[in-house]
PDB file of N, CA and C in Angstrom:
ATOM      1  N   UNK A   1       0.839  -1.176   0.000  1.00  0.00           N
ATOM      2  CA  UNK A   1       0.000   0.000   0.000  1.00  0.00           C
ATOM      3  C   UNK A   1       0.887   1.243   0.000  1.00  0.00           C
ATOM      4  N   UNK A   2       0.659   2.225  -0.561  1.00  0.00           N
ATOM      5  CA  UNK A   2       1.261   3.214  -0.570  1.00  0.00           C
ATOM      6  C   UNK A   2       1.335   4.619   0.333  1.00  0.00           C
ATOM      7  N   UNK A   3       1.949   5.162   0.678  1.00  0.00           N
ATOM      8  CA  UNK A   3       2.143   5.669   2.109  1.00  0.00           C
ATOM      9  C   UNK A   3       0.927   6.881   1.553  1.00  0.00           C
ATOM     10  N   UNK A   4       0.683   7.126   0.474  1.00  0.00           N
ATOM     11  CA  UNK A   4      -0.253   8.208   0.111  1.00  0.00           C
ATOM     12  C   UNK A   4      -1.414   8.177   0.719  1.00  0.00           C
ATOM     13  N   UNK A   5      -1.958   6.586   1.070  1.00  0.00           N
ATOM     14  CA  UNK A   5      -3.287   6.525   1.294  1.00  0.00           C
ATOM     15  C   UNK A   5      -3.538   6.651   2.896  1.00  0.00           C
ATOM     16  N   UNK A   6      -1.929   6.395   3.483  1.00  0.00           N
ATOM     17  CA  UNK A   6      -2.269   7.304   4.806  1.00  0.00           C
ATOM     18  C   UNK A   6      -2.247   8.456   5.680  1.00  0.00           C
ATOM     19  N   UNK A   7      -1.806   9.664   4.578  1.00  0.00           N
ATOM     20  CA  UNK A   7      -1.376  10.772   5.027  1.00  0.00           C
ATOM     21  C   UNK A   7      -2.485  11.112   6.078  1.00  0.00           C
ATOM     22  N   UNK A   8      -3.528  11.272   5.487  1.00  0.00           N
ATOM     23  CA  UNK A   8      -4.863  12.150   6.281  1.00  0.00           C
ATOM     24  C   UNK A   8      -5.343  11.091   6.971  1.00  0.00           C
ATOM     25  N   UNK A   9      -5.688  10.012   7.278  1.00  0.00           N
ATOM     26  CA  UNK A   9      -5.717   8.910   8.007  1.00  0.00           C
ATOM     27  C   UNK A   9      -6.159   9.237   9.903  1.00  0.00           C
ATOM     28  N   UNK A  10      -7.532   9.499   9.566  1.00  0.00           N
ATOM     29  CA  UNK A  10      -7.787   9.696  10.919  1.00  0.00           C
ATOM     30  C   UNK A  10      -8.367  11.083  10.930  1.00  0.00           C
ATOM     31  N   UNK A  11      -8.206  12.075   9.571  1.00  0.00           N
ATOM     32  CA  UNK A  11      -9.032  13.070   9.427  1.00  0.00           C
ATOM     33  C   UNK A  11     -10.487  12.491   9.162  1.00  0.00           C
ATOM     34  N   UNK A  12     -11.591  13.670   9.319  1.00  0.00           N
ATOM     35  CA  UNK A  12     -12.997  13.222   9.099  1.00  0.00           C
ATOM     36  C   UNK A  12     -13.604  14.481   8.222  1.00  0.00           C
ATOM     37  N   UNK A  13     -13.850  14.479   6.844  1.00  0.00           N
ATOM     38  CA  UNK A  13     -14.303  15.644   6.009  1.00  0.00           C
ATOM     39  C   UNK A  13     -16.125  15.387   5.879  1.00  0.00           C
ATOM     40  N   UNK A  14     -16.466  16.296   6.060  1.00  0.00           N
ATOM     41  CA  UNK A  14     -17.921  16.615   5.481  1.00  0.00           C
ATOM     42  C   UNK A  14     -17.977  17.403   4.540  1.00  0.00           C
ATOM     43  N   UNK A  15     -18.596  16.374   3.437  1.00  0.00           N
ATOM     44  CA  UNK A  15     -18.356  17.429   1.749  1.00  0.00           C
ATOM     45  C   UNK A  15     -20.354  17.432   1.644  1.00  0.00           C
ATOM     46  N   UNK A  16     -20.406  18.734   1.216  1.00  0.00           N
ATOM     47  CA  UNK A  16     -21.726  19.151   1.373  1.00  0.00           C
ATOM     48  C   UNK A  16     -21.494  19.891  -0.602  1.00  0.00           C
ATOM     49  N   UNK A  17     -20.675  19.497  -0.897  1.00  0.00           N
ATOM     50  CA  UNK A  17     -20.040  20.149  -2.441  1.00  0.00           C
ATOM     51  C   UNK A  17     -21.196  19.274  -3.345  1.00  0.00           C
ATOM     52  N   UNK A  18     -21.375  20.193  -4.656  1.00  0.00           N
ATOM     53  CA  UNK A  18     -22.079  19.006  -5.615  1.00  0.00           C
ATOM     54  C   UNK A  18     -21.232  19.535  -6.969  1.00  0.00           C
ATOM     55  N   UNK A  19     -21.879  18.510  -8.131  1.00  0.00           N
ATOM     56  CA  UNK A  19     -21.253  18.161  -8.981  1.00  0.00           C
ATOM     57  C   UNK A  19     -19.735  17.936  -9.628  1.00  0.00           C
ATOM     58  N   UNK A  20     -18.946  19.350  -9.845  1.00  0.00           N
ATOM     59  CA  UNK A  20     -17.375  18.886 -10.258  1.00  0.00           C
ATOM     60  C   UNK A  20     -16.316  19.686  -9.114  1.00  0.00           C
ATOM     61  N   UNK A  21     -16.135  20.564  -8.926  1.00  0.00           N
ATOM     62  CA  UNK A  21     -14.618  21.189  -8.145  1.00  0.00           C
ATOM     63  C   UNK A  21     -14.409  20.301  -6.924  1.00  0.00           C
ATOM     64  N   UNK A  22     -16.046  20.754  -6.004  1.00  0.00           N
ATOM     65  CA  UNK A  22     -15.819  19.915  -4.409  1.00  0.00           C
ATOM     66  C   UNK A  22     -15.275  18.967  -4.282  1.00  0.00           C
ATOM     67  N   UNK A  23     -16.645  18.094  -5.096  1.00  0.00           N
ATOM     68  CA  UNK A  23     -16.299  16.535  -5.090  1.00  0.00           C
ATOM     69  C   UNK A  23     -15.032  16.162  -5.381  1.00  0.00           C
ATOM     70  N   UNK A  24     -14.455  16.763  -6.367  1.00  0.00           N
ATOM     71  CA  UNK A  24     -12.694  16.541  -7.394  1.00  0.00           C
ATOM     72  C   UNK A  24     -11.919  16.593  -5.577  1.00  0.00           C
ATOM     73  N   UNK A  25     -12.268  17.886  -5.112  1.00  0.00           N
ATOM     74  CA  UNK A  25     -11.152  18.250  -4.298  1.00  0.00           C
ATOM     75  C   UNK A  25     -11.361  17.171  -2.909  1.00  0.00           C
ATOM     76  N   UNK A  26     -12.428  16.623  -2.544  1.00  0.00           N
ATOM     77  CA  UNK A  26     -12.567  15.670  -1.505  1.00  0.00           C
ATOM     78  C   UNK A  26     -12.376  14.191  -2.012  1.00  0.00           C
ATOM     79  N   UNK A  27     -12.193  14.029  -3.488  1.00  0.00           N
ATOM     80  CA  UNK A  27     -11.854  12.819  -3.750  1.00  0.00           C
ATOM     81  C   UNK A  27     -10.326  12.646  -3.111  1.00  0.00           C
ATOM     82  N   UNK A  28      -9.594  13.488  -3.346  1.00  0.00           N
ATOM     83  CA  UNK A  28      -8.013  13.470  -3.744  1.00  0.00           C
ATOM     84  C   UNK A  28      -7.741  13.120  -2.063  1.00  0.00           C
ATOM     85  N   UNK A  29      -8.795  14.357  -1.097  1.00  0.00           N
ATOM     86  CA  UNK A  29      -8.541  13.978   0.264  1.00  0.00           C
ATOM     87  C   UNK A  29      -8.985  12.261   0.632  1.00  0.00           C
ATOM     88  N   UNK A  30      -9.913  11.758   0.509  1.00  0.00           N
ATOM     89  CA  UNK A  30     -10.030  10.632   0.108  1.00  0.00           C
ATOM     90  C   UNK A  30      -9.128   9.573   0.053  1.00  0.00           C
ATOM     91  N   UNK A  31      -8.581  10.311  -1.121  1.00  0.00           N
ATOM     92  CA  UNK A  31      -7.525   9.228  -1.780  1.00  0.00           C
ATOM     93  C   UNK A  31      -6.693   9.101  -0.760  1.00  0.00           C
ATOM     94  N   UNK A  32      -6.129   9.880  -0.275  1.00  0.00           N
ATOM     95  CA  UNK A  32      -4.556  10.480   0.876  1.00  0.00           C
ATOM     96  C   UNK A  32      -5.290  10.141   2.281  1.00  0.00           C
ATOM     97  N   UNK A  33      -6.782   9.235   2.374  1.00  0.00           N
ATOM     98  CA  UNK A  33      -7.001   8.508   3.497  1.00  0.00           C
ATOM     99  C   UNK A  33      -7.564   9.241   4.169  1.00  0.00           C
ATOM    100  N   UNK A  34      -8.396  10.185   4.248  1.00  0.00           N
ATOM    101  CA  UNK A  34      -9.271  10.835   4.946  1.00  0.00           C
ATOM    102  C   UNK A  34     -10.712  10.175   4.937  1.00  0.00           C
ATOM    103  N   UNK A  35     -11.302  10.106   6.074  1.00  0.00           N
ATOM    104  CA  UNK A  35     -12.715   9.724   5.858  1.00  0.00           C
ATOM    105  C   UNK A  35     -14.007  10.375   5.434  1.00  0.00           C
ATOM    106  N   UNK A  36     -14.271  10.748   3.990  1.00  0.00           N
ATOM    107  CA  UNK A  36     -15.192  11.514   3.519  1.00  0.00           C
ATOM    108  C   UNK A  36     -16.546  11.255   3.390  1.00  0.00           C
ATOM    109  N   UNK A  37     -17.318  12.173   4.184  1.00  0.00           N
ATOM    110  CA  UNK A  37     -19.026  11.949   3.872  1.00  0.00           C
ATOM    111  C   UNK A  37     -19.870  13.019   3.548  1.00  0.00           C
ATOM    112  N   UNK A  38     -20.090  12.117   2.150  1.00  0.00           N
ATOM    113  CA  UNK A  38     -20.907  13.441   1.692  1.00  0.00           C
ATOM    114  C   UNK A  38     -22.087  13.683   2.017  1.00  0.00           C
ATOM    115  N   UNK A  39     -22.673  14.628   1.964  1.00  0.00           N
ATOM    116  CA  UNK A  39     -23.967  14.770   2.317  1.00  0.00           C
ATOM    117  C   UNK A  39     -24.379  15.541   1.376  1.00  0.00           C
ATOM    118  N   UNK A  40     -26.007  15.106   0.706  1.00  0.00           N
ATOM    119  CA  UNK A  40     -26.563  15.167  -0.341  1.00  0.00           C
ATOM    120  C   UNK A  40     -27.858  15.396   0.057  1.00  0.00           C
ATOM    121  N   UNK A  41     -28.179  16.199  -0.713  1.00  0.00           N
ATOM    122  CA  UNK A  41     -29.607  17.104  -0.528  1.00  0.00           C
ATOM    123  C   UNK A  41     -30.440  15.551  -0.510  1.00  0.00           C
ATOM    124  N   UNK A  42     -32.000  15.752  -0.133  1.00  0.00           N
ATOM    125  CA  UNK A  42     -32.819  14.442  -0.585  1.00  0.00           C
ATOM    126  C   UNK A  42     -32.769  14.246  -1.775  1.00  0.00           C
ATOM    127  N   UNK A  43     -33.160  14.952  -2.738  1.00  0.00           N
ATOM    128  CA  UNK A  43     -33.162  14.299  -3.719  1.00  0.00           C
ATOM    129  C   UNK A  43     -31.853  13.750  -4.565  1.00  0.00           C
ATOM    130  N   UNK A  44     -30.741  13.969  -4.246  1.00  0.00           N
ATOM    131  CA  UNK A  44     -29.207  13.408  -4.263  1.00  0.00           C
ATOM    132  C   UNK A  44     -28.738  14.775  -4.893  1.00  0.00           C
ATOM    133  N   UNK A  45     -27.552  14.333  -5.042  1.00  0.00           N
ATOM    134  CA  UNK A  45     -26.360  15.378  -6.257  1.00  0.00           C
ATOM    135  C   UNK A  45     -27.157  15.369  -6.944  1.00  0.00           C
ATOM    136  N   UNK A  46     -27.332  16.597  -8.327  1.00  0.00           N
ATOM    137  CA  UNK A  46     -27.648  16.690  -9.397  1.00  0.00           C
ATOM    138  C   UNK A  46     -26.862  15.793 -10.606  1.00  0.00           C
ATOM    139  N   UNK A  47     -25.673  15.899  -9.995  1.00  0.00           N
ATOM    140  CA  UNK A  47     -24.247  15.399 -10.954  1.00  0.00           C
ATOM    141  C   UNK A  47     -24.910  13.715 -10.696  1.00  0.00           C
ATOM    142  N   UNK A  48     -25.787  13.156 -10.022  1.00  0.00           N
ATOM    143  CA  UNK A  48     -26.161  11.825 -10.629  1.00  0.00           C
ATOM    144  C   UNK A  48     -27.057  11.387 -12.250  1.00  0.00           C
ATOM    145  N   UNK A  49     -27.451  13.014 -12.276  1.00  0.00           N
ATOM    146  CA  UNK A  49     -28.188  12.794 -13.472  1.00  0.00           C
ATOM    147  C   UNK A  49     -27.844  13.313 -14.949  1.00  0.00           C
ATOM    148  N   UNK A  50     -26.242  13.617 -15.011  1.00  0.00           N
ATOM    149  CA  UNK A  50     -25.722  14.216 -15.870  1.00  0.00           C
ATOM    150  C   UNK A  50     -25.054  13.112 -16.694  1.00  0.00           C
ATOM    151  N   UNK A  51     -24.527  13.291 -17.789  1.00  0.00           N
ATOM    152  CA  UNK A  51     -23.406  12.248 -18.161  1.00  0.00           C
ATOM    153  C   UNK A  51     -23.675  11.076 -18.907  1.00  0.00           C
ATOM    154  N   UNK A  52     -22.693  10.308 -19.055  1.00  0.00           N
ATOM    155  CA  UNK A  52     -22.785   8.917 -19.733  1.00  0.00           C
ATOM    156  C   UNK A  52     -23.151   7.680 -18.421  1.00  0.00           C
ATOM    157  N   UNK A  53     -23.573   6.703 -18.889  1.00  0.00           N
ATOM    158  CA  UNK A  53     -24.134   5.683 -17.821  1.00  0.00           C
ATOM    159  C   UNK A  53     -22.944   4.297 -18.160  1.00  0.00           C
ATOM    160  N   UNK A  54     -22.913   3.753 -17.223  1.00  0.00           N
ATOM    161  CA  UNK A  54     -22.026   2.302 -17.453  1.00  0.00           C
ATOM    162  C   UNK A  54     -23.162   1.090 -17.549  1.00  0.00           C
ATOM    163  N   UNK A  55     -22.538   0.385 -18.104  1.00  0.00           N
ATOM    164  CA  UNK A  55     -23.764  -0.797 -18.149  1.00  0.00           C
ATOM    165  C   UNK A  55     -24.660  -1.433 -17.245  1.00  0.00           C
ATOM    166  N   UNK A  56     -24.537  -0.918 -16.121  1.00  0.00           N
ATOM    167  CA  UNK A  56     -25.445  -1.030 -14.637  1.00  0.00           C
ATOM    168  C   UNK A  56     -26.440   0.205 -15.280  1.00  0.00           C
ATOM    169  N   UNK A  57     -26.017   1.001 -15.396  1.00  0.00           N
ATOM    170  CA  UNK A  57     -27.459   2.362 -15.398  1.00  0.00           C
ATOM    171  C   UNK A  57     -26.820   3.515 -14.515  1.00  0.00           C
ATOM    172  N   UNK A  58     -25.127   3.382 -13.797  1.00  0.00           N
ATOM    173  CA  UNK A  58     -24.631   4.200 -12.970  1.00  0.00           C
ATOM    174  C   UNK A  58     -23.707   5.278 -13.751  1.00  0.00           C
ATOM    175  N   UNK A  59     -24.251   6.879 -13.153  1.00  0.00           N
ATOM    176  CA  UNK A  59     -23.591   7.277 -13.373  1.00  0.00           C
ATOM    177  C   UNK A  59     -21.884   8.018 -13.312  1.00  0.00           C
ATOM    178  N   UNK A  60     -21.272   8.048 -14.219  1.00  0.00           N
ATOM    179  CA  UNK A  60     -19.436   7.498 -14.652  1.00  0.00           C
ATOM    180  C   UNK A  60     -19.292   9.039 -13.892  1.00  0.00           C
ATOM    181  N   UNK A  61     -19.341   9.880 -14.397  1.00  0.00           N
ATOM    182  CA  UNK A  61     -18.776  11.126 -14.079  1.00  0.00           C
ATOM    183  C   UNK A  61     -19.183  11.522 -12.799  1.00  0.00           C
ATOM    184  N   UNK A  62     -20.733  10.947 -11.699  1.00  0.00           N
ATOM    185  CA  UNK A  62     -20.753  10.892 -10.388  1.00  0.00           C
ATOM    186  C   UNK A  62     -20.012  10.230 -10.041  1.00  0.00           C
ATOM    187  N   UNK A  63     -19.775   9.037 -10.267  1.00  0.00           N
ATOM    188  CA  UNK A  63     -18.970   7.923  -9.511  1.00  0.00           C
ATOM    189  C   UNK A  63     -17.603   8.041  -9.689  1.00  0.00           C
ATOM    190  N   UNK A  64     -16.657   8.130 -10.711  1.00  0.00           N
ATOM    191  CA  UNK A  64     -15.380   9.138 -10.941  1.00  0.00           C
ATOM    192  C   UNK A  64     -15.247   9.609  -9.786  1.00  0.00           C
ATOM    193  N   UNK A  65     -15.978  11.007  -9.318  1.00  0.00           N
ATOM    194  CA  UNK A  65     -15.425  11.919  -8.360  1.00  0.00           C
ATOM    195  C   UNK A  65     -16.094  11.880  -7.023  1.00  0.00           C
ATOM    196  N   UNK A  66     -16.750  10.561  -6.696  1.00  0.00           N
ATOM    197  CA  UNK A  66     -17.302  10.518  -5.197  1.00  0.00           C
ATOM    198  C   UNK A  66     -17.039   8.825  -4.898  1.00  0.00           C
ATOM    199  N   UNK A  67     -16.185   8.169  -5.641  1.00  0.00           N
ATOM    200  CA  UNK A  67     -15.675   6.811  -5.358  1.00  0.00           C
ATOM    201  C   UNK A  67     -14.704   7.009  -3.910  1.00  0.00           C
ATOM    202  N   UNK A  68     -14.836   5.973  -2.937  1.00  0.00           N
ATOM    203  CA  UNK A  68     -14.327   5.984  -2.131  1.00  0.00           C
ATOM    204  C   UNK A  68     -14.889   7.128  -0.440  1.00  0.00           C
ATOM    205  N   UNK A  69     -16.000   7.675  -0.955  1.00  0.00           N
ATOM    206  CA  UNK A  69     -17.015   8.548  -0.090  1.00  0.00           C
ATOM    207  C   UNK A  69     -18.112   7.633   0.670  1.00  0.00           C
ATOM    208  N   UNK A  70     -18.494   8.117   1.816  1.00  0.00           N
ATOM    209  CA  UNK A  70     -19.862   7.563   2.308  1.00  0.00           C
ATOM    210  C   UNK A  70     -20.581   8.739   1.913  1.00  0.00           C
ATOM    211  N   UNK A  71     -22.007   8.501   1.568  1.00  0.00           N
ATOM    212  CA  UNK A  71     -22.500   9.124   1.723  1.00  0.00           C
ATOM    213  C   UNK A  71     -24.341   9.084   2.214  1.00  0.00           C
ATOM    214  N   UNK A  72     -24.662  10.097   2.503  1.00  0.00           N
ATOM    215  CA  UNK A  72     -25.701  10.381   3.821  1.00  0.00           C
ATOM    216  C   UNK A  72     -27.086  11.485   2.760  1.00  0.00           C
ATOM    217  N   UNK A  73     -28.046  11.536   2.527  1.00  0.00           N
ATOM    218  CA  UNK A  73     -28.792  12.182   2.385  1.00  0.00           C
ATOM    219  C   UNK A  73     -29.515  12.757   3.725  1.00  0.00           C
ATOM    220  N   UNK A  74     -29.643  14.389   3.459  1.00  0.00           N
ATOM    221  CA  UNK A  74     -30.300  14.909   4.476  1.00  0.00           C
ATOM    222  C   UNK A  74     -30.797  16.197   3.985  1.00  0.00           C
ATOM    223  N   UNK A  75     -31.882  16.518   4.702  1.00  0.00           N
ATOM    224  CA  UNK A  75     -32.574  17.743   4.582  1.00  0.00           C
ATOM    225  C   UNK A  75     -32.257  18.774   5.536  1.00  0.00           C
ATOM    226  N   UNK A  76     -31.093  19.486   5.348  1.00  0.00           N
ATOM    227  CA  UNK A  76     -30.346  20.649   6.142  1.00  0.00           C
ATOM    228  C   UNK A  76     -31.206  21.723   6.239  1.00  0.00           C
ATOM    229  N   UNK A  77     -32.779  21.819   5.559  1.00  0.00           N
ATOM    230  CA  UNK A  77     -33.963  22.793   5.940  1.00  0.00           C
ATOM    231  C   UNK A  77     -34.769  22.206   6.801  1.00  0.00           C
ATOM    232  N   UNK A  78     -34.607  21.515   7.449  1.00  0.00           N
ATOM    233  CA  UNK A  78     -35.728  20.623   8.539  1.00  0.00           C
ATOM    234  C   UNK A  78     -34.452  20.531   9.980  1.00  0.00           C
ATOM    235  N   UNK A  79     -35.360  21.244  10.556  1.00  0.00           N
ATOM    236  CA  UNK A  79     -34.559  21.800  12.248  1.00  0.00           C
ATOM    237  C   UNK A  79     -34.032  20.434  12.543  1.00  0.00           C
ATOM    238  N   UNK A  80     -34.170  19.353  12.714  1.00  0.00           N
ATOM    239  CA  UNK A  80     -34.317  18.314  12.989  1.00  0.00           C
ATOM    240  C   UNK A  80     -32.723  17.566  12.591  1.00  0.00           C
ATOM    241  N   UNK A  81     -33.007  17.837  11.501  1.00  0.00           N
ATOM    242  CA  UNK A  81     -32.070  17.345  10.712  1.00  0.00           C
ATOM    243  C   UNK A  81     -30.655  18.205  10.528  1.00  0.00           C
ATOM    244  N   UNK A  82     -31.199  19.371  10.934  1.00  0.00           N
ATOM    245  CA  UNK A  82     -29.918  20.510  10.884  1.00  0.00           C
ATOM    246  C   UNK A  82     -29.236  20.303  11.962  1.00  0.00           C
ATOM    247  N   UNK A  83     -29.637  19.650  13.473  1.00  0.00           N
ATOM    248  CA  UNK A  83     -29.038  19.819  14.595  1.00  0.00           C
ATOM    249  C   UNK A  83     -28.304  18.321  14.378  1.00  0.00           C
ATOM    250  N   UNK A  84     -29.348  17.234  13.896  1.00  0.00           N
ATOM    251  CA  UNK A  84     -27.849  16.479  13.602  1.00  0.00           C
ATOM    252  C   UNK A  84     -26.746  16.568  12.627  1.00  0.00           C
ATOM    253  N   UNK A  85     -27.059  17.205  11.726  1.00  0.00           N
ATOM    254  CA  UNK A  85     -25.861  17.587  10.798  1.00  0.00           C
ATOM    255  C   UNK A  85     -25.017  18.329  11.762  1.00  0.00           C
ATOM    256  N   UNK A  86     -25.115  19.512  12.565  1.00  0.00           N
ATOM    257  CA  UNK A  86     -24.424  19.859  13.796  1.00  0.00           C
ATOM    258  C   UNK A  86     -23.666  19.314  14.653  1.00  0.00           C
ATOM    259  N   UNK A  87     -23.894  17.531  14.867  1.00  0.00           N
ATOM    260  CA  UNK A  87     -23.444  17.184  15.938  1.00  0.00           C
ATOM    261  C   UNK A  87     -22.774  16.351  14.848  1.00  0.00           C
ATOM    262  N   UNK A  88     -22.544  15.780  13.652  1.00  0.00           N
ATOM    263  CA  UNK A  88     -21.751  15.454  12.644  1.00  0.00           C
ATOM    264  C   UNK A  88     -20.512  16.289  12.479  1.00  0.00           C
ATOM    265  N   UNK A  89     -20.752  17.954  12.578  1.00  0.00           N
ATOM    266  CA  UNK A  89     -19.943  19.142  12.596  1.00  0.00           C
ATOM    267  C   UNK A  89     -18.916  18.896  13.655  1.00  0.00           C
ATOM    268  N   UNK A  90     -19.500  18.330  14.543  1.00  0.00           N
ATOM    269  CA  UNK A  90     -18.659  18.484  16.214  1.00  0.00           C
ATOM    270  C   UNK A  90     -17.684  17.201  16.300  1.00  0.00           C
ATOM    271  N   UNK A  91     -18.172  16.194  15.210  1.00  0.00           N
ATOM    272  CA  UNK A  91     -17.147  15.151  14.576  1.00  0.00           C
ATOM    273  C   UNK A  91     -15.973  15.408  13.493  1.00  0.00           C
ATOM    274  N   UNK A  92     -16.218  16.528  12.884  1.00  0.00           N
ATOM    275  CA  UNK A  92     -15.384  16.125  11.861  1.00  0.00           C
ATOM    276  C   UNK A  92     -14.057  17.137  11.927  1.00  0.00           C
ATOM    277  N   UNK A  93     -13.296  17.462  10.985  1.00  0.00           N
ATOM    278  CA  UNK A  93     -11.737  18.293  11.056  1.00  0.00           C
ATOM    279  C   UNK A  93     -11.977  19.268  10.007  1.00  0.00           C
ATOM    280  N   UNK A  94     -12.999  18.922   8.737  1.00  0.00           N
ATOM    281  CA  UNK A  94     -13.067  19.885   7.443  1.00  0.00           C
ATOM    282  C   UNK A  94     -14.662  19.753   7.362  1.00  0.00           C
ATOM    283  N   UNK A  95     -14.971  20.745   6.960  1.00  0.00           N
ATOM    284  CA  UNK A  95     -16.094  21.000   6.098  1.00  0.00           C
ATOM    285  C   UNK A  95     -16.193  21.567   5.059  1.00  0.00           C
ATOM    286  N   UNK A  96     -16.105  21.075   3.971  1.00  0.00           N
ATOM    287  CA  UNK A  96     -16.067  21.844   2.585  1.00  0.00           C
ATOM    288  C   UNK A  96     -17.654  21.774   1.869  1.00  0.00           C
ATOM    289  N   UNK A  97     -18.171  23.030   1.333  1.00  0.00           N
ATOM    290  CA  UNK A  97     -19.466  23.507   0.888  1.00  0.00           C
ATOM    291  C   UNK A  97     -18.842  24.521  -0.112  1.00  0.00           C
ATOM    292  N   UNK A  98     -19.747  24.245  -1.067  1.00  0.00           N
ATOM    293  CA  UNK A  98     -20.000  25.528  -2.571  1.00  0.00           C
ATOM    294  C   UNK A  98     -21.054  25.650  -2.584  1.00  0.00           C
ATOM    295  N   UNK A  99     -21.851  25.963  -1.494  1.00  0.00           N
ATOM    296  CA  UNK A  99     -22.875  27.104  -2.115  1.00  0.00           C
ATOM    297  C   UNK A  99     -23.033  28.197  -2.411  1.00  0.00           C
ATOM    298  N   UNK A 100     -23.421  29.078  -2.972  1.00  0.00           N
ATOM    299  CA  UNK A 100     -23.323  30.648  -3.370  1.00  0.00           C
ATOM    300  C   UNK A 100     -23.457  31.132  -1.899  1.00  0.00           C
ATOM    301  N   UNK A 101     -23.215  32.512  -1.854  1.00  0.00           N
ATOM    302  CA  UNK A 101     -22.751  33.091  -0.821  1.00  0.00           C
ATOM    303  C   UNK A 101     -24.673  33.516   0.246  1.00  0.00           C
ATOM    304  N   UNK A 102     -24.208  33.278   1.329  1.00  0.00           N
ATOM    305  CA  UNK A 102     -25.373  33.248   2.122  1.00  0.00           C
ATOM    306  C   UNK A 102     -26.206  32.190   2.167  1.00  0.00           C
ATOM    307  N   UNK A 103     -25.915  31.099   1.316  1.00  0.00           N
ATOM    308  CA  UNK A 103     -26.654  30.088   1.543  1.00  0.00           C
ATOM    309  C   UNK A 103     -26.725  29.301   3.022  1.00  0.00           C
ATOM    310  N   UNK A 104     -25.405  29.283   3.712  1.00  0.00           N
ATOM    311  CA  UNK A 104     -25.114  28.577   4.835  1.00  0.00           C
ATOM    312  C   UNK A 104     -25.769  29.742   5.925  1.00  0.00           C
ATOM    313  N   UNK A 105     -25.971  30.731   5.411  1.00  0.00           N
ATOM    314  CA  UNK A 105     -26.225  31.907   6.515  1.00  0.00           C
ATOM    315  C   UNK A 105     -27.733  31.382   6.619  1.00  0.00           C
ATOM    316  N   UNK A 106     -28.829  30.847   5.582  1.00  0.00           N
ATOM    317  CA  UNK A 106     -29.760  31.344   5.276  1.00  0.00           C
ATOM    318  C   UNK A 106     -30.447  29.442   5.987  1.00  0.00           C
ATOM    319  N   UNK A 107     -29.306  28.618   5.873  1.00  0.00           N
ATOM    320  CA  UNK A 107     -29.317  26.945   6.802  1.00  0.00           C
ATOM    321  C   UNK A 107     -29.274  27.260   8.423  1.00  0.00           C
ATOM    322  N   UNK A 108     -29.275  28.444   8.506  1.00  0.00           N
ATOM    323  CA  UNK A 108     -28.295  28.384  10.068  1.00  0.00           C
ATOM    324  C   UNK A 108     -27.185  27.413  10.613  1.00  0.00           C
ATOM    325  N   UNK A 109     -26.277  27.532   9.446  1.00  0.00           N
ATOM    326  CA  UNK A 109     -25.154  27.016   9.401  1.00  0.00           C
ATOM    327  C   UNK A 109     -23.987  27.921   9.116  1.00  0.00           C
ATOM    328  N   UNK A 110     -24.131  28.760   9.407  1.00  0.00           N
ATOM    329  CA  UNK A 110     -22.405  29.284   9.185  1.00  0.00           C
ATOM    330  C   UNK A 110     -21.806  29.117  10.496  1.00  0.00           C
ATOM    331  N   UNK A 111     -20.783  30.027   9.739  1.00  0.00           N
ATOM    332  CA  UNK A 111     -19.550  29.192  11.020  1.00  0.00           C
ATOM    333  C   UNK A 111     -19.678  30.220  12.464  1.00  0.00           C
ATOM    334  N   UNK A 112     -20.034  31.764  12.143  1.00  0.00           N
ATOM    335  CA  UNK A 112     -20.046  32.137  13.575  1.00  0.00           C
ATOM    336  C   UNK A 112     -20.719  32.200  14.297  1.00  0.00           C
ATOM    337  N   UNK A 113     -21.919  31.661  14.139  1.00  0.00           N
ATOM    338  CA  UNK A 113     -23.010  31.048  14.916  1.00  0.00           C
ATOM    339  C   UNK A 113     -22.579  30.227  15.966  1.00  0.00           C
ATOM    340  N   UNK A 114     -21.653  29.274  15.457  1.00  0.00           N
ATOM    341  CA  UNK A 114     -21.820  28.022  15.860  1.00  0.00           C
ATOM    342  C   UNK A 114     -20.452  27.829  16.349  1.00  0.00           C
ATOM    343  N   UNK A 115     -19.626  29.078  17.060  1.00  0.00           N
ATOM    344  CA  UNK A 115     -18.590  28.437  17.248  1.00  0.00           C
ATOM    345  C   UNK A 115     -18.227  28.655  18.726  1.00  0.00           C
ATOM    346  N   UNK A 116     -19.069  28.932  19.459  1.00  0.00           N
ATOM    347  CA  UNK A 116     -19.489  28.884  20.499  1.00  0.00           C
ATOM    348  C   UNK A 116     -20.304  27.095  21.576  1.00  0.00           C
ATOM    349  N   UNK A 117     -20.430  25.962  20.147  1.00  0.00           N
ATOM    350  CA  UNK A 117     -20.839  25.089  20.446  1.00  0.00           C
ATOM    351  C   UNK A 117     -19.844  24.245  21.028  1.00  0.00           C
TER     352      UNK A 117
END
């Protein structure tokens, strides 16, 4: 095995990213042994419905850049669900998100809210 896959080894990322940059950039953490979970709106990534399909019916260009991810569907607009995504927060080392600006403000999720927890 190659020492690459244990650099981050014991980090914990929450990728809340969709379709190409995030995902690209939490694969690579991934790769270098970090434990990545994505979390995906209910109705999933969009990037599942883009692209070419493999002979299962799966899509190549989702699976490409979220191979080696767990991932979690959740509804980060339902209080419920926001406070456990919160206590997921209080687990992990990274959180990486691309949403346009104020979106996390507008989840009651930004960061200076919550750093008092």
């Amino acid at each position: 095995m190659s020492a690459l896959n244990s650099w981050l080894a014991g980090i914990r990322v929450l990728d809340l990213s969709q379709y190409l940059p995030g995902p690209l950039a939490t694969l690579f953490l991934a790769d270098f042994g970090a434990d990545v979970l994505k979390i995906e709106p209910p109705r999933g990534d969009e990037m599942r419905n883009l692209g070419p399909r493999d002979a299962a019916g799966r899509p190549l260009f989702y699976e490409s850049v979220n191979g080696g991810k767990s991932v979690r569907r959740m509804d980060l607009k339902d209080p419920q669900v926001r406070e456990a995504f919160l206590q997921l927060v209080d687990t992990a080392d990274v959180l990486l998100e691309t949403f346009r600006p104020g979106v996390m403000a507008r989840l009651d999720l930004d960061y200076a809210p919550h750093l008092e927890r």
